[in-house]
N, C-alpha and C. Protein backbone atom coordinates (compact mmCIF):
# COMPACT_ATOMS: atom_id res chain seq x y z
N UNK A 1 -34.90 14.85 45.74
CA UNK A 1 -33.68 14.13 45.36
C UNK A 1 -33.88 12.64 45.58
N UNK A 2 -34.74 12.01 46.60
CA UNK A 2 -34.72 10.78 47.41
C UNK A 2 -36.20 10.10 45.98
N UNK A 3 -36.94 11.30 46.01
CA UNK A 3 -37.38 10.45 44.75
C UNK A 3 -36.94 10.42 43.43
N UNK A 4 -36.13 11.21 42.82
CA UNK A 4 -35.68 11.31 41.78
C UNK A 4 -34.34 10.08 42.01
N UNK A 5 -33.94 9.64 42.58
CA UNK A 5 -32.87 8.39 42.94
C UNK A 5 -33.66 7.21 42.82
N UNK A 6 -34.88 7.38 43.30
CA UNK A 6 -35.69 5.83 43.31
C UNK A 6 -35.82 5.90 41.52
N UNK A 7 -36.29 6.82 41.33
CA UNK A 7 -36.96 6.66 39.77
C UNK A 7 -36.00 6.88 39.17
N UNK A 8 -34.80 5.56 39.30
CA UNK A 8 -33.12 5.49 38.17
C UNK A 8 -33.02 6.68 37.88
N UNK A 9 -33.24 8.05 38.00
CA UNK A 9 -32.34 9.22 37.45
C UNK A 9 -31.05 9.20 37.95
N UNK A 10 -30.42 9.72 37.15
CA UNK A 10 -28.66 10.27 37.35
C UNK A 10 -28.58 11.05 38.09
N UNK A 11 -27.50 10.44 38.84
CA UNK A 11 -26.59 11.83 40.14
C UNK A 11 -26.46 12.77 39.30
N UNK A 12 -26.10 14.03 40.00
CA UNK A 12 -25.33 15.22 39.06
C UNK A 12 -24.19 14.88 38.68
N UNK A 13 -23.47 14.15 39.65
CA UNK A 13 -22.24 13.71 38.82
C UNK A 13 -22.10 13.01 38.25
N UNK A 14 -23.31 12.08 37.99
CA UNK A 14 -23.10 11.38 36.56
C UNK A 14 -23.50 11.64 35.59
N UNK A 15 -24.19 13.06 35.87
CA UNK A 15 -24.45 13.60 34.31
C UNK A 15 -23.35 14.83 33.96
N UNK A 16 -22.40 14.90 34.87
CA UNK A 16 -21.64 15.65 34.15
C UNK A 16 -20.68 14.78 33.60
N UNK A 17 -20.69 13.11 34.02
CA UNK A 17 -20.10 12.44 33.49
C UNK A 17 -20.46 11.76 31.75
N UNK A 18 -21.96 11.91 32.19
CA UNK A 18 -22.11 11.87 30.90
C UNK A 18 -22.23 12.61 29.75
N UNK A 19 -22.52 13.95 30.15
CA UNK A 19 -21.73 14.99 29.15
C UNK A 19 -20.70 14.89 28.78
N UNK A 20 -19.63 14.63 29.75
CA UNK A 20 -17.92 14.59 29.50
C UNK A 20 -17.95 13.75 28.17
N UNK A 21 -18.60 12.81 28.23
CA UNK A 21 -18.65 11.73 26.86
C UNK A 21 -19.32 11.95 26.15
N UNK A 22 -20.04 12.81 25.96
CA UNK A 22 -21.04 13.21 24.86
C UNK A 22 -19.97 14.20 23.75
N UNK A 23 -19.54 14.89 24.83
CA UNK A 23 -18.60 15.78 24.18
C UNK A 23 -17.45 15.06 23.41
N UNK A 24 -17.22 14.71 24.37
CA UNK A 24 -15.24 13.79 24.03
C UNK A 24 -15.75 12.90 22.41
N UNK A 25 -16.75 12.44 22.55
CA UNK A 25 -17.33 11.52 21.28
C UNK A 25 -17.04 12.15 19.99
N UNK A 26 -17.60 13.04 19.75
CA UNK A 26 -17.53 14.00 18.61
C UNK A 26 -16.16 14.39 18.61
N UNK A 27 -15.50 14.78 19.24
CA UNK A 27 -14.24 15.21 19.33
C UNK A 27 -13.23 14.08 18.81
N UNK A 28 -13.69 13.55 19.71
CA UNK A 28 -12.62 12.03 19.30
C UNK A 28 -12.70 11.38 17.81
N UNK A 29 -13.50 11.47 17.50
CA UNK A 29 -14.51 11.65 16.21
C UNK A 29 -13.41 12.19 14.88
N UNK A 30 -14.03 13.41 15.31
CA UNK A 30 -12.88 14.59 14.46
C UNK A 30 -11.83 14.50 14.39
N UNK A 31 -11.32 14.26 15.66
CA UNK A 31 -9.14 14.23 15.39
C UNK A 31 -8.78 12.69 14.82
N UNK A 32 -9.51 11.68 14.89
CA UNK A 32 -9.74 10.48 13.95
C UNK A 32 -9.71 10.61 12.65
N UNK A 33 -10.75 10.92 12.51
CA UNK A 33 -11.04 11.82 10.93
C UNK A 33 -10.22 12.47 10.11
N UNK A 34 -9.80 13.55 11.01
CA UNK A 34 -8.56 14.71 10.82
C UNK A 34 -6.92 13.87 10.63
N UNK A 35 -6.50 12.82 11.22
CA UNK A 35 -5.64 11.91 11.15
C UNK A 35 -5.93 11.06 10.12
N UNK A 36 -6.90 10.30 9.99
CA UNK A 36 -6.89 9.42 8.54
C UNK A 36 -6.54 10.27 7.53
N UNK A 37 -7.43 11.09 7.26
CA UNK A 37 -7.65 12.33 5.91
C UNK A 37 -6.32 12.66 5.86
N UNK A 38 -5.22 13.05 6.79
CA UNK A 38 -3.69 13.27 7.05
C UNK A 38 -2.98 12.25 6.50
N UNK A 39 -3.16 11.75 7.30
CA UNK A 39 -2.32 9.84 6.77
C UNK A 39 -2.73 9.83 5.06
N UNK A 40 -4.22 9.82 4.67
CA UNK A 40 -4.39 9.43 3.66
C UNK A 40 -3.71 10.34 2.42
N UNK A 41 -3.24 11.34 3.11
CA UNK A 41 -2.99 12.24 2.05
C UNK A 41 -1.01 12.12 1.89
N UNK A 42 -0.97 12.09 3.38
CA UNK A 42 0.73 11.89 3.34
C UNK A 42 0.85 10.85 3.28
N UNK A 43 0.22 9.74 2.80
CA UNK A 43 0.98 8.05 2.04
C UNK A 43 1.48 8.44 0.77
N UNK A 44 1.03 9.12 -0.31
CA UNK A 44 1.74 8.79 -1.44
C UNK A 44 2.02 10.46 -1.81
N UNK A 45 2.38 11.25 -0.61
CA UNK A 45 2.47 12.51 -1.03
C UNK A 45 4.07 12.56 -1.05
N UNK A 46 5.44 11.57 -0.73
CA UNK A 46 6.47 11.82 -1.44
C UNK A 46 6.61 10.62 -2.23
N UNK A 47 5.41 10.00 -2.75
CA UNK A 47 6.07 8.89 -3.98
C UNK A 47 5.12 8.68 -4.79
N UNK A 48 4.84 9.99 -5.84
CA UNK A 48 3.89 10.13 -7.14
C UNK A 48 4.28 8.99 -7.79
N UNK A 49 5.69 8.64 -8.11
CA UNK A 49 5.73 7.22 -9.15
C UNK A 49 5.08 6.17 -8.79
N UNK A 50 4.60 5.76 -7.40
CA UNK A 50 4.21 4.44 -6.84
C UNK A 50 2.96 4.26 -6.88
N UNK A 51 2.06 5.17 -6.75
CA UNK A 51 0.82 5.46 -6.69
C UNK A 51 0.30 4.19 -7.27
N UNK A 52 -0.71 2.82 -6.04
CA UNK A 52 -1.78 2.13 -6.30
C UNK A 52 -0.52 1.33 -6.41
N UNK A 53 0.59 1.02 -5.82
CA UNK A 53 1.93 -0.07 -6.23
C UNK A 53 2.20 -0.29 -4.61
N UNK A 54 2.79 -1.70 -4.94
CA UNK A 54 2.72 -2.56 -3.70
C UNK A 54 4.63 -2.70 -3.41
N UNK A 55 5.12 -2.08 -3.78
CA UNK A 55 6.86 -1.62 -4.25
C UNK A 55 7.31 -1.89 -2.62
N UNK A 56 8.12 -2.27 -1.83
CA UNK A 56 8.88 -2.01 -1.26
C UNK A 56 9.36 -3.26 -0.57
N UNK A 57 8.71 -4.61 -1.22
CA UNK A 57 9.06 -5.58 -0.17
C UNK A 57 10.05 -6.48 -0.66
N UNK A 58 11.15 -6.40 0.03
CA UNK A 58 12.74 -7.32 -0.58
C UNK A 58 12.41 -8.73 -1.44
N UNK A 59 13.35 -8.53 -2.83
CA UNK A 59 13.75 -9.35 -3.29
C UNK A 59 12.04 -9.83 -4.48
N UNK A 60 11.21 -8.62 -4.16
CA UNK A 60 9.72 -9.19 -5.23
C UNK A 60 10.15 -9.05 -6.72
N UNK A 61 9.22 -10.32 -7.12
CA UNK A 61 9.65 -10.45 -8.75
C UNK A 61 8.22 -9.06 -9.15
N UNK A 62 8.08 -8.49 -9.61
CA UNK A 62 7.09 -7.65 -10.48
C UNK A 62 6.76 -7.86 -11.79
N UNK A 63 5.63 -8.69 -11.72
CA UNK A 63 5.19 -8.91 -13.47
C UNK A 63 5.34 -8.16 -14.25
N UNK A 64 5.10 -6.47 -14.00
CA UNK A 64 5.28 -6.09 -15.46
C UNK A 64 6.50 -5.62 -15.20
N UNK A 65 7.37 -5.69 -14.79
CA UNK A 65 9.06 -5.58 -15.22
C UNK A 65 9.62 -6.63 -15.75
N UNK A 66 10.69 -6.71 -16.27
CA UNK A 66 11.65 -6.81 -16.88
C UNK A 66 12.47 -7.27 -15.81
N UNK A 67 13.66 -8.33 -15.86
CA UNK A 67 14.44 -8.61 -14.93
C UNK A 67 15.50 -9.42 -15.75
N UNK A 68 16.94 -8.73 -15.50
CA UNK A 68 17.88 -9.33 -16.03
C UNK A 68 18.52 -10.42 -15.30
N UNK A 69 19.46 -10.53 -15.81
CA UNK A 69 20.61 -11.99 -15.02
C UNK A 69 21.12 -11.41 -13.81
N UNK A 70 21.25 -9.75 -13.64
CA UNK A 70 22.29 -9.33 -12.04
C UNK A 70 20.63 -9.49 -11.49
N UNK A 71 19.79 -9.47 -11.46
CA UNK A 71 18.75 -9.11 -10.73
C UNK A 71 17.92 -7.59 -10.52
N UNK A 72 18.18 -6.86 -11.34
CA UNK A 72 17.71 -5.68 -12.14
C UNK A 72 16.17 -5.63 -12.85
N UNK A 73 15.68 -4.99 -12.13
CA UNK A 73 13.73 -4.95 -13.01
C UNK A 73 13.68 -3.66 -13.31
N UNK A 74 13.00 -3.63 -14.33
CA UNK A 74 12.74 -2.32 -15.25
C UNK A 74 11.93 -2.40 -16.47
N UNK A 75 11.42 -1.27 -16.47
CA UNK A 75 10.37 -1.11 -17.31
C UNK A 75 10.69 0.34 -17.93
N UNK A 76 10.01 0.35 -19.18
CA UNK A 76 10.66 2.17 -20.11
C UNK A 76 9.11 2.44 -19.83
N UNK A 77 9.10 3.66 -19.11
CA UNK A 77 7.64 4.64 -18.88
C UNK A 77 7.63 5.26 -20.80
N UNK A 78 8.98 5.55 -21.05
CA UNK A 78 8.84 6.47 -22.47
C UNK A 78 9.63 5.45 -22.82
N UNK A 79 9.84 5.38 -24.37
CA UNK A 79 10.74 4.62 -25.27
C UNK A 79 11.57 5.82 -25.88
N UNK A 80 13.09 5.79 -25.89
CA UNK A 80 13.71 6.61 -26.64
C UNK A 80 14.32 6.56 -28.21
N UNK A 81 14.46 7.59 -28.83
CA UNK A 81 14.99 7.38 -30.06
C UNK A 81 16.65 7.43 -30.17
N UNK A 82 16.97 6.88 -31.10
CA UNK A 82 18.39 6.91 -31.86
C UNK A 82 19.42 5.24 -31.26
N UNK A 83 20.67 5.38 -31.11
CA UNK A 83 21.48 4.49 -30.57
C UNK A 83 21.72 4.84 -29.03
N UNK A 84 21.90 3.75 -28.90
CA UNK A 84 22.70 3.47 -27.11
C UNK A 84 23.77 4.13 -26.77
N UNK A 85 23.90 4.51 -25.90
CA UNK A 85 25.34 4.64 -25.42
C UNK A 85 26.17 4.03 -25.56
N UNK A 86 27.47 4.23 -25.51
CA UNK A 86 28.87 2.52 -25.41
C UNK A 86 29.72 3.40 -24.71
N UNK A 87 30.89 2.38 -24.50
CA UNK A 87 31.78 2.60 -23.35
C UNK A 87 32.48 3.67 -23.57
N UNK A 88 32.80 4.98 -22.86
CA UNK A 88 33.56 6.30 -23.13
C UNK A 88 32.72 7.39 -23.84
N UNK A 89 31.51 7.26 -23.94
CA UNK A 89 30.60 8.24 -24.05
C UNK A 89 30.33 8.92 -22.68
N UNK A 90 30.18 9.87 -22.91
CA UNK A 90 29.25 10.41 -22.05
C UNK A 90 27.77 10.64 -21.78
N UNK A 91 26.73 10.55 -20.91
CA UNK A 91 25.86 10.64 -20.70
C UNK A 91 25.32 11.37 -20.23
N UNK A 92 23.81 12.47 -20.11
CA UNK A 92 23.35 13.56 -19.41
C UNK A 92 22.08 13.00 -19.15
N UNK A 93 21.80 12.83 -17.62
CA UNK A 93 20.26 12.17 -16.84
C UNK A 93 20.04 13.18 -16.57
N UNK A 94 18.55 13.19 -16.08
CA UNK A 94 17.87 13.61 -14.82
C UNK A 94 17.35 12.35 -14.36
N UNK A 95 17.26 12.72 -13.16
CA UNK A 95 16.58 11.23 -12.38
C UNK A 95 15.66 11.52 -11.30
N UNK A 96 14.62 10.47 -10.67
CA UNK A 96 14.13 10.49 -9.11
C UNK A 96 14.69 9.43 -8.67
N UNK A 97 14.64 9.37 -7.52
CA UNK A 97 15.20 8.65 -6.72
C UNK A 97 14.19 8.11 -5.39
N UNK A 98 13.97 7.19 -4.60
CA UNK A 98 12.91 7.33 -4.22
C UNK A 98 13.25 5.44 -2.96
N UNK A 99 13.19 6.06 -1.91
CA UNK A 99 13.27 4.95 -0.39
C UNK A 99 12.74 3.73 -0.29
N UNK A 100 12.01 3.16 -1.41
CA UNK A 100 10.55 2.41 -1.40
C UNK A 100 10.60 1.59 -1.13
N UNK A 101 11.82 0.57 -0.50
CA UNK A 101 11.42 -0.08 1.11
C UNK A 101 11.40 0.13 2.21
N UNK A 102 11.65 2.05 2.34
CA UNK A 102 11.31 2.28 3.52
C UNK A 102 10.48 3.84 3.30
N UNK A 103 9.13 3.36 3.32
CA UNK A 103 8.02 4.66 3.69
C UNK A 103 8.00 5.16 2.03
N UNK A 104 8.84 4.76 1.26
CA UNK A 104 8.98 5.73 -0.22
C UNK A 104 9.02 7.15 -0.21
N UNK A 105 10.39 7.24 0.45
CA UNK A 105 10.18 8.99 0.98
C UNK A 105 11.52 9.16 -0.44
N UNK A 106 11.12 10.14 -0.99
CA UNK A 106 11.85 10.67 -2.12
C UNK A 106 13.30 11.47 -1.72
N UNK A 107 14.18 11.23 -2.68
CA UNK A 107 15.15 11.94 -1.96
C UNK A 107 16.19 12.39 -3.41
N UNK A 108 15.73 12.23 -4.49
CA UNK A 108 15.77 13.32 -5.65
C UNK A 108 14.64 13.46 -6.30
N UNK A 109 14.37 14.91 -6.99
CA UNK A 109 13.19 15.23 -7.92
C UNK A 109 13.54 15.14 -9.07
N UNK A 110 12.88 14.68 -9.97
CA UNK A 110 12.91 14.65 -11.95
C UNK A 110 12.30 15.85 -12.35
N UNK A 111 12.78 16.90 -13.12
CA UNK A 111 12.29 17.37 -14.24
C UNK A 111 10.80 18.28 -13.42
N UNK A 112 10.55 18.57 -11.92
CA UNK A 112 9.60 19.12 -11.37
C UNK A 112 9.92 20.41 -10.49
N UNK A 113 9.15 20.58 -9.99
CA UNK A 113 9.46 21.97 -8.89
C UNK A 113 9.45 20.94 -7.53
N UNK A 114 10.24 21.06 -6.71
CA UNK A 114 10.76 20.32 -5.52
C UNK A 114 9.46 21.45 -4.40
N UNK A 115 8.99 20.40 -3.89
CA UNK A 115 8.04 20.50 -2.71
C UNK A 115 8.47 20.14 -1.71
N UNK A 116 8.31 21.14 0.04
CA UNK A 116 8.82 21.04 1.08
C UNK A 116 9.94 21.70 0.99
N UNK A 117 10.90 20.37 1.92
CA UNK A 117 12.34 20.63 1.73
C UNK A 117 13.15 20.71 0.70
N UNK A 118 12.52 20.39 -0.31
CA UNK A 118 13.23 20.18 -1.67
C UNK A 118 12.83 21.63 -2.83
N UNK A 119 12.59 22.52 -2.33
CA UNK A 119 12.36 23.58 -2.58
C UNK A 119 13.61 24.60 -3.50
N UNK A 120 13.75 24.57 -4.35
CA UNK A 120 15.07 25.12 -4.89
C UNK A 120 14.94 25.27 -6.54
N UNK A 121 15.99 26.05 -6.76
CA UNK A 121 15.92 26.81 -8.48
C UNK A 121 16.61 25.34 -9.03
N UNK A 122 16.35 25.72 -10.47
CA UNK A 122 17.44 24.55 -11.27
C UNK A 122 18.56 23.64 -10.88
N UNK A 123 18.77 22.71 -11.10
CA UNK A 123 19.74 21.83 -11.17
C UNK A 123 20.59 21.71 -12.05
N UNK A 124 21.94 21.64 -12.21
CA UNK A 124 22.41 20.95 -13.30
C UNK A 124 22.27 19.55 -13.35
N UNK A 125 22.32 19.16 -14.65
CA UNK A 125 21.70 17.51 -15.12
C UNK A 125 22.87 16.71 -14.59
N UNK A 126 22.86 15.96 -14.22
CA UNK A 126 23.75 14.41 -13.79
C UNK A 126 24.46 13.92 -15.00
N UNK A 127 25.93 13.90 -15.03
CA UNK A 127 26.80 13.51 -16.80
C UNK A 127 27.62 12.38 -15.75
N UNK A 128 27.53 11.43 -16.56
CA UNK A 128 28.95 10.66 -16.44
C UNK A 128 29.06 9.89 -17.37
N UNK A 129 30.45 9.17 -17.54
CA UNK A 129 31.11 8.42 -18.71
C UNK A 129 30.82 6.87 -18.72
N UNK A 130 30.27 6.14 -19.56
CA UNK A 130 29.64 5.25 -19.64
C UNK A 130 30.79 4.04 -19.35
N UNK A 131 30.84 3.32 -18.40
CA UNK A 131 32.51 2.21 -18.48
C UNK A 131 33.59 2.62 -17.53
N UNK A 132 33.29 3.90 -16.57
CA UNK A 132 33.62 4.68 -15.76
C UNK A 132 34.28 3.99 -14.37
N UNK A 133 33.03 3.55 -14.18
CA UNK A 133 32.40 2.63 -13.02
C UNK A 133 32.18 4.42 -11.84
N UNK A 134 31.84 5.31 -12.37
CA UNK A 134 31.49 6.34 -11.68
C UNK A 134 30.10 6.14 -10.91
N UNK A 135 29.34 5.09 -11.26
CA UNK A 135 27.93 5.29 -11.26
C UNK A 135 27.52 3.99 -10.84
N UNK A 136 26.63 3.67 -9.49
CA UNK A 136 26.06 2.06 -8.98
C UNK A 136 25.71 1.43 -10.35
N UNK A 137 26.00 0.12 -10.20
CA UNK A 137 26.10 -0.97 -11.17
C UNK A 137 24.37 -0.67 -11.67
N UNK A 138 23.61 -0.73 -10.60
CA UNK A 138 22.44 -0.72 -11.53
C UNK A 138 22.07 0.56 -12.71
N UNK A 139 22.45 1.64 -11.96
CA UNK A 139 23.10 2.44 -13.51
C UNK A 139 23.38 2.15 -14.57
N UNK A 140 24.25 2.23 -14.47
CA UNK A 140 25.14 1.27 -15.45
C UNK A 140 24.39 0.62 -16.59
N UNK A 141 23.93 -0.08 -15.90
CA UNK A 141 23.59 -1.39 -16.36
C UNK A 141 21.95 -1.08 -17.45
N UNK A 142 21.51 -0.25 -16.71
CA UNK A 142 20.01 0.38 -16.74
C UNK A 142 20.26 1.41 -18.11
N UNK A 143 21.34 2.20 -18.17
CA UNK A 143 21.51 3.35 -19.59
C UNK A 143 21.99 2.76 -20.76
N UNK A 144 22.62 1.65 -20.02
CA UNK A 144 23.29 1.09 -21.55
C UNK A 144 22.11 0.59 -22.08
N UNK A 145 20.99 0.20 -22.09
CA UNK A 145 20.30 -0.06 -22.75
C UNK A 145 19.14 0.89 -22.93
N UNK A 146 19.26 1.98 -23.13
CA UNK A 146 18.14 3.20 -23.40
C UNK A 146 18.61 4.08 -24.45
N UNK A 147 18.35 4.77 -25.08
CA UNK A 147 18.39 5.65 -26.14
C UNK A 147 17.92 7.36 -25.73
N UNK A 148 18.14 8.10 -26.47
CA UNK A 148 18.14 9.79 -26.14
C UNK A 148 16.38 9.93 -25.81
N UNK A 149 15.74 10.55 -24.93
CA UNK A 149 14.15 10.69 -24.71
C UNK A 149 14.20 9.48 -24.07
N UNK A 150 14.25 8.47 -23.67
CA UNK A 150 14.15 7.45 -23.41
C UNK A 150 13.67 7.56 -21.45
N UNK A 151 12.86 7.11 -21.13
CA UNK A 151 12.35 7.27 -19.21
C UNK A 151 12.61 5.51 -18.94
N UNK A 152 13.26 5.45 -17.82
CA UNK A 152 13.19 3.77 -17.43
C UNK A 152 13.32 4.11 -15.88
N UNK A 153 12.05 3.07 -15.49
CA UNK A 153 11.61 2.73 -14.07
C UNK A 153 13.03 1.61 -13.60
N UNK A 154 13.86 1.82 -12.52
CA UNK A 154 14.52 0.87 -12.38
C UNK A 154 14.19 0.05 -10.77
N UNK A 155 14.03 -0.79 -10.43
CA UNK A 155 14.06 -1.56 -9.14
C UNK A 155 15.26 -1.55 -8.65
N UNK A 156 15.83 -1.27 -7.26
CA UNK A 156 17.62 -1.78 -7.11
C UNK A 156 17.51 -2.43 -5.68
N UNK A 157 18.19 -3.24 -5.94
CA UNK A 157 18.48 -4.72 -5.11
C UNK A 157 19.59 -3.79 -4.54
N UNK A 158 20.08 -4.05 -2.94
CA UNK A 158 21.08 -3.43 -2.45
C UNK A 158 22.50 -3.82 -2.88
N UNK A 159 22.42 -5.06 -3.54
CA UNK A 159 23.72 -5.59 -4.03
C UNK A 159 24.31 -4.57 -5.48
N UNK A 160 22.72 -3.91 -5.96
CA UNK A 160 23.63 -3.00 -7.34
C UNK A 160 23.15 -1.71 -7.27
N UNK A 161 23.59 -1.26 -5.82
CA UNK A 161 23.17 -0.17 -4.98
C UNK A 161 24.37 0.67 -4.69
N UNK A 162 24.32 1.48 -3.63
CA UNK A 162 25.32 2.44 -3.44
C UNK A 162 26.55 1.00 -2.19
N UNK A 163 27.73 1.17 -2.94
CA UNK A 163 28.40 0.06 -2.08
C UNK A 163 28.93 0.67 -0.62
N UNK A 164 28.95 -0.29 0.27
CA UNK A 164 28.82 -0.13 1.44
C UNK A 164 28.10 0.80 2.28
N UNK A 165 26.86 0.97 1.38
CA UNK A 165 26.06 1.89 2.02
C UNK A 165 26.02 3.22 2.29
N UNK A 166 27.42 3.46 1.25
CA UNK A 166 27.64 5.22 1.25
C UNK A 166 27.43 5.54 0.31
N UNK A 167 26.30 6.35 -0.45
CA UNK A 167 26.52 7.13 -1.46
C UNK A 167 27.37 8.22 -2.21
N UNK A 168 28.21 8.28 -0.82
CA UNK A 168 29.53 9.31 -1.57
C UNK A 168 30.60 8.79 -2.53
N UNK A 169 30.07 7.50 -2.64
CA UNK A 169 31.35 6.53 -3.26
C UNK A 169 31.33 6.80 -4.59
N UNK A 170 29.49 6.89 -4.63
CA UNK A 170 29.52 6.52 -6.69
C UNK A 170 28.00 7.11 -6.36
N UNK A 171 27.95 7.59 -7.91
CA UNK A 171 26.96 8.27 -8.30
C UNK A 171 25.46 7.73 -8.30
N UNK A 172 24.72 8.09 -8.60
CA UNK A 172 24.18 9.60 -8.75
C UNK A 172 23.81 9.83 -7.21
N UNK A 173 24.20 11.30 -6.50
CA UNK A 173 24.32 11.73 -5.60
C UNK A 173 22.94 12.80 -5.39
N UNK A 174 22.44 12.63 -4.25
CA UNK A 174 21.09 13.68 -3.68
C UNK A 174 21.89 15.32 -4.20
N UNK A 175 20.92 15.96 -4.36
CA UNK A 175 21.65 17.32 -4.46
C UNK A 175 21.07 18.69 -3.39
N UNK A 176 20.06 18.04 -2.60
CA UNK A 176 19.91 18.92 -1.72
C UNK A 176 20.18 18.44 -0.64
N UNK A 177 20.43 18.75 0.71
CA UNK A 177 20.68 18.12 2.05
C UNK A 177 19.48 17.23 2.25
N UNK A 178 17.69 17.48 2.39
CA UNK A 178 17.24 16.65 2.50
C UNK A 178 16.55 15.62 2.12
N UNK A 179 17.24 15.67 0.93
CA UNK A 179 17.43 14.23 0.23
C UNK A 179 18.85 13.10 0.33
N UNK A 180 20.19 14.17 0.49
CA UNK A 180 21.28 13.12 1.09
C UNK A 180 20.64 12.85 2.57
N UNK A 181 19.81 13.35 3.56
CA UNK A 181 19.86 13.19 4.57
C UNK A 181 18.54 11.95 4.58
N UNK A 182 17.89 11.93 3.42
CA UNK A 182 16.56 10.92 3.52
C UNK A 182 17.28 9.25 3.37
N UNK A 183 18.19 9.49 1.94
CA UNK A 183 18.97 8.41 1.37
C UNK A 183 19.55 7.90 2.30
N UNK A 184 20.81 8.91 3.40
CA UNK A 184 21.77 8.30 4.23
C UNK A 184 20.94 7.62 5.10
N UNK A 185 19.77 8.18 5.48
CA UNK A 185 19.33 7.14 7.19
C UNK A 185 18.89 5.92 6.83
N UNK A 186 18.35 5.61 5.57
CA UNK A 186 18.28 4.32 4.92
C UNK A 186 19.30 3.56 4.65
N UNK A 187 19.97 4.10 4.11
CA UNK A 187 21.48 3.49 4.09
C UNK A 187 22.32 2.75 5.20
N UNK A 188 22.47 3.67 5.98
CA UNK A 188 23.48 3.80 7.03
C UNK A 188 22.76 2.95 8.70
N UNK A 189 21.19 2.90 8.28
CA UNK A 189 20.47 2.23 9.26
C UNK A 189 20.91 0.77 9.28
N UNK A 190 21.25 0.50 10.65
CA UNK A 190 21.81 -0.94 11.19
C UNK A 190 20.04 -1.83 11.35
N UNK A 191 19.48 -1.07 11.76
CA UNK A 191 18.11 -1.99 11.57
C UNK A 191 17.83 -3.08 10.35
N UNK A 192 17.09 -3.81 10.66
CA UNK A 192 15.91 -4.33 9.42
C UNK A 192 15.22 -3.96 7.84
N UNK A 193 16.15 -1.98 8.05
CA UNK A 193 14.74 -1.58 7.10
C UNK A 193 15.53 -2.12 5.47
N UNK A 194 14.37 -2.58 4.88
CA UNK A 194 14.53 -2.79 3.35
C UNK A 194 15.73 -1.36 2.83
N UNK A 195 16.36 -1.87 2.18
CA UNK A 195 17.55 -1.06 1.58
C UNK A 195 17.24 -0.79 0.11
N UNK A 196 16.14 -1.55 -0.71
CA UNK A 196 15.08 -1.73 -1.99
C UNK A 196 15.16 -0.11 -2.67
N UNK A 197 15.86 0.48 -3.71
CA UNK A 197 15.55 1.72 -4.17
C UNK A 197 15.29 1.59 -5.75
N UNK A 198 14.33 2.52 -5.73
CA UNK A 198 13.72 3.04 -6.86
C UNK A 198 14.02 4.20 -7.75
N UNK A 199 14.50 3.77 -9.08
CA UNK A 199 15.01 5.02 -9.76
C UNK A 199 13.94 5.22 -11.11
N UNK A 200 13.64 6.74 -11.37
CA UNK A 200 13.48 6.94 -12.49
C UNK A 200 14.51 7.72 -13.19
N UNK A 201 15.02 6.99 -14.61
CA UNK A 201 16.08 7.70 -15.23
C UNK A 201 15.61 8.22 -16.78
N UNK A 202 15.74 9.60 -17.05
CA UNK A 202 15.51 9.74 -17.86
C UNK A 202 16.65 10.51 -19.09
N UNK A 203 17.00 9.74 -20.09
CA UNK A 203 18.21 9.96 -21.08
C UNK A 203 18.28 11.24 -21.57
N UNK A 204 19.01 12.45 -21.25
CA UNK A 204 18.53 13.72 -22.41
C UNK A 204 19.86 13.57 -23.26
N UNK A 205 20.38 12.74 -23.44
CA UNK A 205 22.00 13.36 -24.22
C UNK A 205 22.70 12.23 -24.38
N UNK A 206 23.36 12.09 -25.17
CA UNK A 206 24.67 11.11 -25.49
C UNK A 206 25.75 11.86 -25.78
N UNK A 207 26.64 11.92 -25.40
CA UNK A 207 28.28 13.07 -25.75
C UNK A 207 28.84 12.23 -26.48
N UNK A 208 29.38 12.39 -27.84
CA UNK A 208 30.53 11.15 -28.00
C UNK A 208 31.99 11.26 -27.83
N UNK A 209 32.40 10.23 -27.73
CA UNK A 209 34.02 10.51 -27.52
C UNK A 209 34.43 11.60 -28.24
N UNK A 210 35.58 12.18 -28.02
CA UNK A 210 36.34 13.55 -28.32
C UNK A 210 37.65 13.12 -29.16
């Protein structure tokens, strides 16, 4: 032992110390690994529309949108056929809906099979009357200018958002719990977080007056 100490060898207990780290290395290694590959997969696993988009930071102009006089950006993913809507029509959407100044956690599905919590049979489509004021201004504002087939990406500024931060006020409303429950904590959060929402609306119908 007295010569194996002269000739720098390791105590026993420092080689079980250094096992301990030989081991832990690789390990530590793996659950690293195992966490990025996680992360990397749950960043854009509730916001397919955003994918490779820099979306969530208050008040950004976006080159390839469109931006009106209220402060409204939008872009048509599809172009639709026929005439517009006008005031006292009725209208039939589907839409997504989507947090994207905070985390871009989705909190309605378009036209897909709902993954996770959002797991559920058919929907009925979203109708309201155009001039209503049933529906956040950026609504509004966003159908009157689309046509039947028609898809439009909308940006919403909290000012032409759900007013006072309740979505029970005015339309379009989550239709499963955890999507009112994704929408409300954004909403209803007294914090900092960006209030910035993202709609896709897509036109299936025009009703005309009766």
């Amino acid at each position: 032992m007295m010569l194996l100490t002269k000739l720098g060898a390791p105590s026993i207990k420092g080689c079980m110390m250094d096992r301990r780290r030989l081991l832990l290395i690789p390990a530590i290694s793996i659950s690293i690994g195992s966490f990025q590959g996680g992360a990397a997969k749950a960043e854009f696993a509730d916001m397919p529309a955003l994918r490779g988009k820099d979306y969530g930071k208050t008040k950004m102009r976006y080159p390839d949108y469109n931006e009106t006089e209220s402060g409204l950006q939008y872009k048509d993913l599809r172009v639709g056929d026929g005439p517009c809507p006008k005031n006292g029509e009725t209208v039939v959407i589907d839409w997504d809906g989507y947090t994207i100044g905070y985390y871009g956690r989705i909190f309605e599905a378009r036209n897909k099979t709902k993954g996770g919590s959002f797991e559920g049979g058919d929907k009925d489509f979203f109708k309201f009357k155009i001039g209503s004021g049933q529906v956040i201004p950026a609504f509004e504002e966003a159908i009157r200018g689309m046509a039947p087939g028609g898809v439009r990406r909308i940006i919403v500024p909290p000012d032409l958002g759900y007013p006072d931060n309740d979505y029970n006020k005015l339309g379009p409303k989550p239709t499963t719990f955890s999507g009112q429950r994704a929408l409300d904590f954004v909403l209803r959060n007294q914090g900092l977080i960006d209030k910035t929402l993202l709609f896709d609306i897509e036109l299936l119908k025009i009703i005309p007056n009766q």
